[in-house]
N, C-alpha and C. Protein backbone atom coordinates (compact mmCIF):
# COMPACT_ATOMS: atom_id res chain seq x y z
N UNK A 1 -20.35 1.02 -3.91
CA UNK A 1 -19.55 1.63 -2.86
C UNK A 1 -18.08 1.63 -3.26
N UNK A 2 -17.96 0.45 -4.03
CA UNK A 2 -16.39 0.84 -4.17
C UNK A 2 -15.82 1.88 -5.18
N UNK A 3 -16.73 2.38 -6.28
CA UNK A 3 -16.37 2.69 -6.91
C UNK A 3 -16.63 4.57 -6.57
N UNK A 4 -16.80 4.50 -5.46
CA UNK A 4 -16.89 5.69 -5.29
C UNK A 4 -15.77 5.71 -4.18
N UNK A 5 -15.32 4.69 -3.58
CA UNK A 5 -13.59 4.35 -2.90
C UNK A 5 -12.51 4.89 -4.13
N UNK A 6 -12.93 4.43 -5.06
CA UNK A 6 -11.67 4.63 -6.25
C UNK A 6 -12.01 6.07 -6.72
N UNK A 7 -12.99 6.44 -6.55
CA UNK A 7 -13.05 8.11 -6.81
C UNK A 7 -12.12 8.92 -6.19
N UNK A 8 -12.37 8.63 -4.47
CA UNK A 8 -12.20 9.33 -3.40
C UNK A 8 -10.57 9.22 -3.71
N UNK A 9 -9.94 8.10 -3.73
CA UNK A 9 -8.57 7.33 -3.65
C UNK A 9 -8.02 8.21 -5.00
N UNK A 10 -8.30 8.32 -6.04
CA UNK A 10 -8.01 9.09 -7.30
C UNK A 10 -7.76 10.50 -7.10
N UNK A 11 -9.03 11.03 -6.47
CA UNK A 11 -8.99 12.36 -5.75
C UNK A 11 -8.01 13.08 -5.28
N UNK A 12 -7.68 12.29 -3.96
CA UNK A 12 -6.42 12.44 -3.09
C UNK A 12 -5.50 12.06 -3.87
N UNK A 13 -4.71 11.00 -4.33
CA UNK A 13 -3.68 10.91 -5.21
C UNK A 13 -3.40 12.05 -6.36
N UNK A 14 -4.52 12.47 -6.87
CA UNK A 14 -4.17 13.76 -7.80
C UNK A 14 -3.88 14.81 -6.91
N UNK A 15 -4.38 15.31 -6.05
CA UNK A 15 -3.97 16.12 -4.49
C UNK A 15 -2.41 16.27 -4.41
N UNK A 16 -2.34 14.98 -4.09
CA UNK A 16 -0.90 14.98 -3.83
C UNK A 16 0.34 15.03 -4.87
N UNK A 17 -0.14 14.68 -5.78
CA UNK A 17 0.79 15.09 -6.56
C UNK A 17 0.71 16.62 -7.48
N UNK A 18 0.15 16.93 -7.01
CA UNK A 18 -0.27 18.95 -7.16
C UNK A 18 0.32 19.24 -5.83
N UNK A 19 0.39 18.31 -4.73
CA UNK A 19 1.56 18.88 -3.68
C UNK A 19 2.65 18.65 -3.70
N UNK A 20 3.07 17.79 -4.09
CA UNK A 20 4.73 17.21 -4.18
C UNK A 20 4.65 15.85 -2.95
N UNK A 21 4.04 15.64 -2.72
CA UNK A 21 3.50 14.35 -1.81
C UNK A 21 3.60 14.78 -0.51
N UNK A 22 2.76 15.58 -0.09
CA UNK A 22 2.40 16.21 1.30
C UNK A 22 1.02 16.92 1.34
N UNK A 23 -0.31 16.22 1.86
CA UNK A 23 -1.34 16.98 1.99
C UNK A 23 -1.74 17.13 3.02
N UNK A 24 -2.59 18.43 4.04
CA UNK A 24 -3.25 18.46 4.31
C UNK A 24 -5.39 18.05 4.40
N UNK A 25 -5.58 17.32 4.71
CA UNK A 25 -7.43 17.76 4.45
C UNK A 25 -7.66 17.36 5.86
N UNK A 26 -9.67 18.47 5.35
CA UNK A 26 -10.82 18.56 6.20
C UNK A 26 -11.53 16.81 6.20
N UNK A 27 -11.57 15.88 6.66
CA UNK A 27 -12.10 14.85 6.29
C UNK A 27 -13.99 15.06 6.38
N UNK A 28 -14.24 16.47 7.20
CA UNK A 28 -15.74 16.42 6.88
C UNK A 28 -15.86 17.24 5.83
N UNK A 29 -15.30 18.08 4.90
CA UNK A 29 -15.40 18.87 4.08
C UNK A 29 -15.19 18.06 2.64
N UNK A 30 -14.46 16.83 2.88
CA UNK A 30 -14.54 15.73 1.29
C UNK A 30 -15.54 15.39 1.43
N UNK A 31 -16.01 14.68 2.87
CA UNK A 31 -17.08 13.93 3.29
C UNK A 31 -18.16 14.54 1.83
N UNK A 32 -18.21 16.39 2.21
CA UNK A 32 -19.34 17.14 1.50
C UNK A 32 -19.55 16.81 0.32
N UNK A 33 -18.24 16.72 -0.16
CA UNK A 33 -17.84 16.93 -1.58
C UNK A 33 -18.28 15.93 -2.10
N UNK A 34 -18.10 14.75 -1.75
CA UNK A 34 -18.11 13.51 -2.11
C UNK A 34 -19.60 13.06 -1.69
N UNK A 35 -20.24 13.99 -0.89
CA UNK A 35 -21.81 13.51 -0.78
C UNK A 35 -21.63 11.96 -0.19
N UNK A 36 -20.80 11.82 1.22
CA UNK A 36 -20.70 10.51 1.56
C UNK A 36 -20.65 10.34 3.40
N UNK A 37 -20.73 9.93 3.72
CA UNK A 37 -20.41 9.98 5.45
C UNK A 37 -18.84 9.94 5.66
N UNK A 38 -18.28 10.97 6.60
CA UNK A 38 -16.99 11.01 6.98
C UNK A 38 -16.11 9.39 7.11
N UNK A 39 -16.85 8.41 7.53
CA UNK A 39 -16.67 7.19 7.46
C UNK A 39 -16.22 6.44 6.66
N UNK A 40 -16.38 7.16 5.31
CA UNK A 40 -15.98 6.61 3.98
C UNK A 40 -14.70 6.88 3.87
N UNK A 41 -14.38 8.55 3.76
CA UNK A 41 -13.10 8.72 4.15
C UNK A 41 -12.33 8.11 4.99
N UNK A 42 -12.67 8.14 6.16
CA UNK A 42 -11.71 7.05 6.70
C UNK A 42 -11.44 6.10 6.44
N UNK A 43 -12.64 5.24 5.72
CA UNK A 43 -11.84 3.87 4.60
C UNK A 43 -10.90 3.87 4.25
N UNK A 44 -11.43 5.18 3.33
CA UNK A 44 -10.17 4.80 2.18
C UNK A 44 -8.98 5.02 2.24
N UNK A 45 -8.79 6.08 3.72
CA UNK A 45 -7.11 6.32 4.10
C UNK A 45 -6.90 5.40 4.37
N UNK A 46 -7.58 4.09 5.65
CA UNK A 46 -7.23 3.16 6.04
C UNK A 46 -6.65 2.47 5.06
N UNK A 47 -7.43 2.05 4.54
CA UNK A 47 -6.96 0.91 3.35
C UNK A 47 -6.53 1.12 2.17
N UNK A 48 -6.39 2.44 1.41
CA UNK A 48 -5.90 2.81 0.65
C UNK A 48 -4.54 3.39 0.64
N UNK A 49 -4.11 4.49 1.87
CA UNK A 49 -2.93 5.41 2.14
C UNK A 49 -2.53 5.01 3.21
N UNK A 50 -2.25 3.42 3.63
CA UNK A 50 -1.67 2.75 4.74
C UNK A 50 -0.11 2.97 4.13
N UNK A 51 1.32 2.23 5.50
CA UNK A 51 2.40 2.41 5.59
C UNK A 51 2.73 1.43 4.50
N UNK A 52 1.85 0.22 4.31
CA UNK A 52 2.60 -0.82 3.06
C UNK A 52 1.87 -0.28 2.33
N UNK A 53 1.66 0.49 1.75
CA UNK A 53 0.95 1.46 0.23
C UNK A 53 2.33 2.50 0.21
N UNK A 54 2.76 2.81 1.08
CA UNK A 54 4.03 4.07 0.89
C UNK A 54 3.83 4.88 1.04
N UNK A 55 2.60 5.62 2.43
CA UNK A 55 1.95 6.53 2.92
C UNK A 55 1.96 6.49 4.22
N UNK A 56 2.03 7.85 4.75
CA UNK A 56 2.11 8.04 6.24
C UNK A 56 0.84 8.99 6.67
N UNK A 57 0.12 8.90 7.23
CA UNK A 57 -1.03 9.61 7.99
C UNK A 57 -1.20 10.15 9.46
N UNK A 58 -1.46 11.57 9.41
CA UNK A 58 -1.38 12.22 10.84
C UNK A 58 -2.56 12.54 11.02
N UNK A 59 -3.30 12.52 11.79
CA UNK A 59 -4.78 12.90 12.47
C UNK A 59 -4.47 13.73 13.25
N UNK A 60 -5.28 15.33 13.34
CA UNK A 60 -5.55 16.04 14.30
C UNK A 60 -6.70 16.52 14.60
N UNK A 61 -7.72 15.95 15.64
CA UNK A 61 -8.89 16.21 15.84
C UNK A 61 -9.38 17.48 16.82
N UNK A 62 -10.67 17.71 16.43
CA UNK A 62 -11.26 18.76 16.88
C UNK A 62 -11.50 19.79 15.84
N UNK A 63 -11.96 20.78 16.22
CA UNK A 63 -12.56 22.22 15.25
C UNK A 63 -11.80 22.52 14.20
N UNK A 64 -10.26 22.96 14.25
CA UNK A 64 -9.26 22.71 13.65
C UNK A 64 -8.56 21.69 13.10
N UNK A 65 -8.83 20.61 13.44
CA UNK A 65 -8.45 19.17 12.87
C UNK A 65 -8.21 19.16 11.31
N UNK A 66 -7.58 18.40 11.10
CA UNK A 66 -6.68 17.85 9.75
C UNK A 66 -6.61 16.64 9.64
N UNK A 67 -6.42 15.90 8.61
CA UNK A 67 -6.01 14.69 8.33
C UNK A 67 -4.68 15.04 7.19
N UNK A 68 -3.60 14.53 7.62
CA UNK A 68 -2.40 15.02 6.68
C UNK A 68 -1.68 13.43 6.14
N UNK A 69 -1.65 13.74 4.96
CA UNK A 69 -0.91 12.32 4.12
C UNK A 69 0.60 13.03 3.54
N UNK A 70 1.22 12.03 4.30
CA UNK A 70 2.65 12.24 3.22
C UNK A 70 3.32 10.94 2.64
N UNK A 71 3.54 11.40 1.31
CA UNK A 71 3.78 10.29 0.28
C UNK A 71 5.35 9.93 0.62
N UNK A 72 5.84 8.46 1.16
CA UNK A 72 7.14 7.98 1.47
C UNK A 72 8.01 7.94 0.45
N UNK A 73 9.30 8.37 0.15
CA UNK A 73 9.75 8.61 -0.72
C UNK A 73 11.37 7.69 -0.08
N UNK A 74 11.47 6.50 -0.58
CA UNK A 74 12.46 6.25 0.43
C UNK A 74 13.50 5.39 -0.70
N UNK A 75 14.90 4.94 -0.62
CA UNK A 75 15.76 3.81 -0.69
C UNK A 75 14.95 2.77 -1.25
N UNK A 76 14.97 2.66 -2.63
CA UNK A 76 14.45 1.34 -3.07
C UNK A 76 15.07 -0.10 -2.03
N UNK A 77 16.43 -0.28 -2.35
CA UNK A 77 16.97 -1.00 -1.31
C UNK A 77 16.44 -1.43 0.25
N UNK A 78 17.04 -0.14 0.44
CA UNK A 78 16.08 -0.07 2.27
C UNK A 78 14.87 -0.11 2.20
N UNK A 79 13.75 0.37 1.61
CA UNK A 79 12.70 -0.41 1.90
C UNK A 79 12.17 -1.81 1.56
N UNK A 80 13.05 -2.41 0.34
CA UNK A 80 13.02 -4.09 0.12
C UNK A 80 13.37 -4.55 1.44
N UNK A 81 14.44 -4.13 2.09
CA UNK A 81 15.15 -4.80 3.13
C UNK A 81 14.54 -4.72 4.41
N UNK A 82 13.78 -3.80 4.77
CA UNK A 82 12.80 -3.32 5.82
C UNK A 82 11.32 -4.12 5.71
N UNK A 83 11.08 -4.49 4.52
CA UNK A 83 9.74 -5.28 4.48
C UNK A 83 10.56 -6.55 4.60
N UNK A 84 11.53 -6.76 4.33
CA UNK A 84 11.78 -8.30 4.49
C UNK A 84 11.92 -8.67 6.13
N UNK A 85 12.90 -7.61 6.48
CA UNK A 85 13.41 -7.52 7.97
C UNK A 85 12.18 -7.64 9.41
N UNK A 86 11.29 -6.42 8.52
CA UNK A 86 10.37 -6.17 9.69
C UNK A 86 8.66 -6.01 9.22
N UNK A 87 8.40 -5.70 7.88
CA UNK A 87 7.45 -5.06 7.58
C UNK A 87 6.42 -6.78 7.18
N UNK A 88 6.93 -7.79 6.92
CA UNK A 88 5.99 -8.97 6.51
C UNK A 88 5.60 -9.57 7.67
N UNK A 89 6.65 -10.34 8.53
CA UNK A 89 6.50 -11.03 9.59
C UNK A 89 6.54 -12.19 9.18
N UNK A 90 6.01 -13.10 10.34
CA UNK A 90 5.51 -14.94 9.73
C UNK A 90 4.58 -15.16 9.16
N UNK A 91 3.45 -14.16 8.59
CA UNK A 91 2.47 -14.18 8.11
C UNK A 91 1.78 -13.03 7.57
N UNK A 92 1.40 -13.11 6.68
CA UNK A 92 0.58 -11.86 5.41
C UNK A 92 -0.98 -12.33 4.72
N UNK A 93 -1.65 -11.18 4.61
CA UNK A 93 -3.07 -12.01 4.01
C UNK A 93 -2.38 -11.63 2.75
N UNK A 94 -3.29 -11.59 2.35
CA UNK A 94 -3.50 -11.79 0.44
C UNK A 94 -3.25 -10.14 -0.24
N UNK A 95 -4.08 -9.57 0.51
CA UNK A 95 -4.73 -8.18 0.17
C UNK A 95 -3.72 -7.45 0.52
N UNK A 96 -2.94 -7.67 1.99
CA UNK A 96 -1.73 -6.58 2.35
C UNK A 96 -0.79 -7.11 1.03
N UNK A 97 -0.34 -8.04 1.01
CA UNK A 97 0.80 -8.64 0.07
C UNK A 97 0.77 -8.10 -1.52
N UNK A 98 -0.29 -7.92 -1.97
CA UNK A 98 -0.73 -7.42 -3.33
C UNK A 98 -1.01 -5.74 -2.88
N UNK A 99 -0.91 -5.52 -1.96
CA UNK A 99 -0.50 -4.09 -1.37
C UNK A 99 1.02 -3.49 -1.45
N UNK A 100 1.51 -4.38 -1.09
CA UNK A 100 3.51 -4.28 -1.41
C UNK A 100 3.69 -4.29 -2.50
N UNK A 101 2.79 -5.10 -3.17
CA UNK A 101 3.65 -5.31 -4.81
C UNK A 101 2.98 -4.57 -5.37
N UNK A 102 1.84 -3.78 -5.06
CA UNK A 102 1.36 -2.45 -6.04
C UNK A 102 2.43 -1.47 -5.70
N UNK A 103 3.07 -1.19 -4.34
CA UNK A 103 3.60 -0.38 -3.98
C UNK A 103 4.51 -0.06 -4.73
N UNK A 104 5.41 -1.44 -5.20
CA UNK A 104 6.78 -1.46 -5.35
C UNK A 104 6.74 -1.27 -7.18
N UNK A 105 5.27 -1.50 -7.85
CA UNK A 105 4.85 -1.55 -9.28
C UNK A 105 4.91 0.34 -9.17
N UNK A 106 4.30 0.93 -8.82
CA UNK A 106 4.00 2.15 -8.35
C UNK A 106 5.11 2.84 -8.35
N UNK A 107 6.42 2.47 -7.76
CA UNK A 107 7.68 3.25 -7.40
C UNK A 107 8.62 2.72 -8.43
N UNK A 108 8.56 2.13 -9.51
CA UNK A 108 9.16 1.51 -10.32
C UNK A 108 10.40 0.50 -9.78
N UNK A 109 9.93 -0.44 -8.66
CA UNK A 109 11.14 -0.91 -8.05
C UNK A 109 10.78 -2.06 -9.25
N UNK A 110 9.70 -2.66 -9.67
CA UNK A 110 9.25 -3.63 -10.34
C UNK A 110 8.43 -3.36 -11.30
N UNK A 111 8.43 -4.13 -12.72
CA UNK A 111 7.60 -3.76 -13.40
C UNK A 111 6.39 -4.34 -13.34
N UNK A 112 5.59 -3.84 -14.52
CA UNK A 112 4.29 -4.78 -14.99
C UNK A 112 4.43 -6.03 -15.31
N UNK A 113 5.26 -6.65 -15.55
CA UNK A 113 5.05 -8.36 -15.42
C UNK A 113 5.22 -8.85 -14.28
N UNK A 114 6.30 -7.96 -13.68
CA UNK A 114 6.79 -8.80 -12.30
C UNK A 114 5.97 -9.03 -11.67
N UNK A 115 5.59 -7.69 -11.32
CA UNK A 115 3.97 -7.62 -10.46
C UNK A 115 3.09 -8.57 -10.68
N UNK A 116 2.74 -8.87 -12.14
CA UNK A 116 1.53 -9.49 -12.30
C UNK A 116 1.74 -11.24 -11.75
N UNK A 117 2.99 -11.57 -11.72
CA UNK A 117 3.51 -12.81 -11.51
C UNK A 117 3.36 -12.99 -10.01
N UNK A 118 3.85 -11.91 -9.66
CA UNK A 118 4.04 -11.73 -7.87
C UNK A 118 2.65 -11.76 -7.24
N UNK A 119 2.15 -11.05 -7.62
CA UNK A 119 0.39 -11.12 -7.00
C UNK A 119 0.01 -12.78 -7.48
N UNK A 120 -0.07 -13.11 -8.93
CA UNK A 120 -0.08 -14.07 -8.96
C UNK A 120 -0.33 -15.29 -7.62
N UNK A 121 1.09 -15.10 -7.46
CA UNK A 121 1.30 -16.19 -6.68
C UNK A 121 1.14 -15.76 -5.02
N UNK A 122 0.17 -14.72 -4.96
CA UNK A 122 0.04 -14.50 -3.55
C UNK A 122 -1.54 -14.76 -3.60
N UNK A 123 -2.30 -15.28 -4.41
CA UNK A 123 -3.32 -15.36 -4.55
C UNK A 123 -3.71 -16.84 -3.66
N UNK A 124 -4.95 -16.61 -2.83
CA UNK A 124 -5.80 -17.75 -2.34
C UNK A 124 -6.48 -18.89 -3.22
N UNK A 125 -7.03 -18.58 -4.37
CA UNK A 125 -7.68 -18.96 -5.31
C UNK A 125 -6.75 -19.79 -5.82
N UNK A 126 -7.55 -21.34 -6.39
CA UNK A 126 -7.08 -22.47 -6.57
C UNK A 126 -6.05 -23.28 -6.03
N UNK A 127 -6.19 -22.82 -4.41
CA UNK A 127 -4.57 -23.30 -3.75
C UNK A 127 -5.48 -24.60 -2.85
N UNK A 128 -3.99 -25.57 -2.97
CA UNK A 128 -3.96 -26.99 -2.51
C UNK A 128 -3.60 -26.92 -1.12
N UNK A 129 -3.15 -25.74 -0.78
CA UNK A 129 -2.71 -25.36 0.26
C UNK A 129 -3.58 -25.33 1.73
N UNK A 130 -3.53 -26.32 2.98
CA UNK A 130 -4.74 -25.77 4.07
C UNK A 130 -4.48 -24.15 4.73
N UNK A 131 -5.49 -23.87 4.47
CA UNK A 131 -6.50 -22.47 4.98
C UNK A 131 -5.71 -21.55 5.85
N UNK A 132 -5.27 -22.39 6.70
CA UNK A 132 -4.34 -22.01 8.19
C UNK A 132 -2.66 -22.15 7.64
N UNK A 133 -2.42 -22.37 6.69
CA UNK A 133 -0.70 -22.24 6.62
C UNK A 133 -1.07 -21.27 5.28
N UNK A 134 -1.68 -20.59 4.55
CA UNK A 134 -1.74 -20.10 3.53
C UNK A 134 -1.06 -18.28 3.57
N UNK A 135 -1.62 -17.98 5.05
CA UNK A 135 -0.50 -16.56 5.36
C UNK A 135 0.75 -16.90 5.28
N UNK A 136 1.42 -17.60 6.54
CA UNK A 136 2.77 -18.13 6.51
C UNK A 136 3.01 -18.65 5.34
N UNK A 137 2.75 -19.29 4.33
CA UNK A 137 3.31 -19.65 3.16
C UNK A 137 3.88 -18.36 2.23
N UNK A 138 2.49 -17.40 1.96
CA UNK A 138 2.79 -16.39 1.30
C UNK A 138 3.81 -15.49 2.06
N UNK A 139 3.83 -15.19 3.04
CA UNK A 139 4.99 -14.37 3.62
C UNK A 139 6.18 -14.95 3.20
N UNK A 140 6.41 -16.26 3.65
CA UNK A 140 8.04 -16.68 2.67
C UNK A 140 8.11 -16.73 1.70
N UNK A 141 7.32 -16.87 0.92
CA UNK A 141 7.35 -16.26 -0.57
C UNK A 141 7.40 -15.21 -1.30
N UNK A 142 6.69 -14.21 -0.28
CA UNK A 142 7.05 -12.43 -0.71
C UNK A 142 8.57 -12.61 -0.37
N UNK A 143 8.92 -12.93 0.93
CA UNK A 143 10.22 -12.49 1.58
C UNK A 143 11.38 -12.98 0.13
N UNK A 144 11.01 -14.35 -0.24
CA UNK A 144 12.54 -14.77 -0.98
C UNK A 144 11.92 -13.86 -2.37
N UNK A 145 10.77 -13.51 -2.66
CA UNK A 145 10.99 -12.83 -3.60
C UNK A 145 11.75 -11.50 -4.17
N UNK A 146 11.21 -11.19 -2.37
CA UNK A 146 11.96 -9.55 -2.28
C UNK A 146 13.14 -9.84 -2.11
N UNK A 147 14.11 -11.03 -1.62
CA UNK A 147 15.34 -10.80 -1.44
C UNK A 147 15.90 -11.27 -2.73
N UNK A 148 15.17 -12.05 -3.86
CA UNK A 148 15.73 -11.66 -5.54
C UNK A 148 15.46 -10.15 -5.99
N UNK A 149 14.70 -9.46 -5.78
CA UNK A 149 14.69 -8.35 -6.80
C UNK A 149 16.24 -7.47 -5.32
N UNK A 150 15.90 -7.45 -4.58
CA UNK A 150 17.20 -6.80 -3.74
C UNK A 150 18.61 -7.43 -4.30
N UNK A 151 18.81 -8.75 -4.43
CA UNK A 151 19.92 -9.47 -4.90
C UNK A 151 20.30 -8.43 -6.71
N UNK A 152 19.19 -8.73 -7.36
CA UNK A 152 19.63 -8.18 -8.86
C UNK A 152 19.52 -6.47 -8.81
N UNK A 153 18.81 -5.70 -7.54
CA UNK A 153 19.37 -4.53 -7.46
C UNK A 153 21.02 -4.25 -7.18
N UNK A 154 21.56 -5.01 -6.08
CA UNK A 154 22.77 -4.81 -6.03
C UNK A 154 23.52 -5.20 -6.91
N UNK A 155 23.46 -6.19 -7.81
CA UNK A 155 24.21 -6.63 -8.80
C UNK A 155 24.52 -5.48 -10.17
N UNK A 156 23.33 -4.80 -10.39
CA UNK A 156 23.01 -3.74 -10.97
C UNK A 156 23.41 -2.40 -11.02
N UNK A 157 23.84 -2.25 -9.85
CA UNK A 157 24.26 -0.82 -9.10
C UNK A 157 25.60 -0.46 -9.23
């Protein structure tokens, strides 16, 4: 199943960038394509072309209905400062958090090591840490991370 998520997710991403990051779709007409239940599609927008991925989604249902993705194109800055401000909170799972830092790998705010360090350490696996403080931990840890790469953006600029 998933690997027909990373089809679908590949799909649309090539889409969009043959649009300039603005699509329209039929979500029962991929459904076809893809030989899958409309349901699937909705996965993969969910969890694939969410707002911490750097995607915005409009639904219009009925006969005429659409599903429209537009690719966020924003202020490296302002959006470091907006996930710190508003977009983490007191708490993050694992999966959203390694969602930001694909984002930010993706938009070249960060590279391939950074990333790999950053997920790293947002990881559940082998932590000493109890169960119940392990969101709140990782959220202050994205946060001071993002406010170093924001710190050496401005220094930079």
């Amino acid at each position: 199943m998933n690997c027909l998520s990373d089809m679908i997710e590949g799909f649309i991403k090539r889409l969009l960038e043959e649009s300039h990051g603005k699509l329209d779709l039929q979500r029962n007409e991929m459904a076809v394509y893809f030989k899958c239940a409309p349901s699937q599609i909705n996965y993969v927008l969910t969890t694939r072309f969410s707002l911490d991925r750097g995607y915005f989604i409009e639904s219009r249902r009925g006969g005429g209905g659409y599903i429209r993705i537009t690719r966020i194109d924003i202020d490296e800055n302002d959006h470091i400062l907006s996930l710190i401000n508003e977009g983490i909170g007191g708490e993050i799972s694992q999966r959203t958090a390694e969602a930001i830092i694909e984002r930010m790998f993706e938009g070249d705010v960060i590279g391939k090591r950074e990333s790999v360090i950053m997920k790293s350490a947002m990881q559940d696996q082998n932590s000493n840490i109890p169960y119940n403080l392990r969101d709140s931990l990782r959220a202050a840890l994205l946060k001071s991370m993002l406010g170093g790469i924001l710190t050496l953006h401005e220094k930079f600029e």
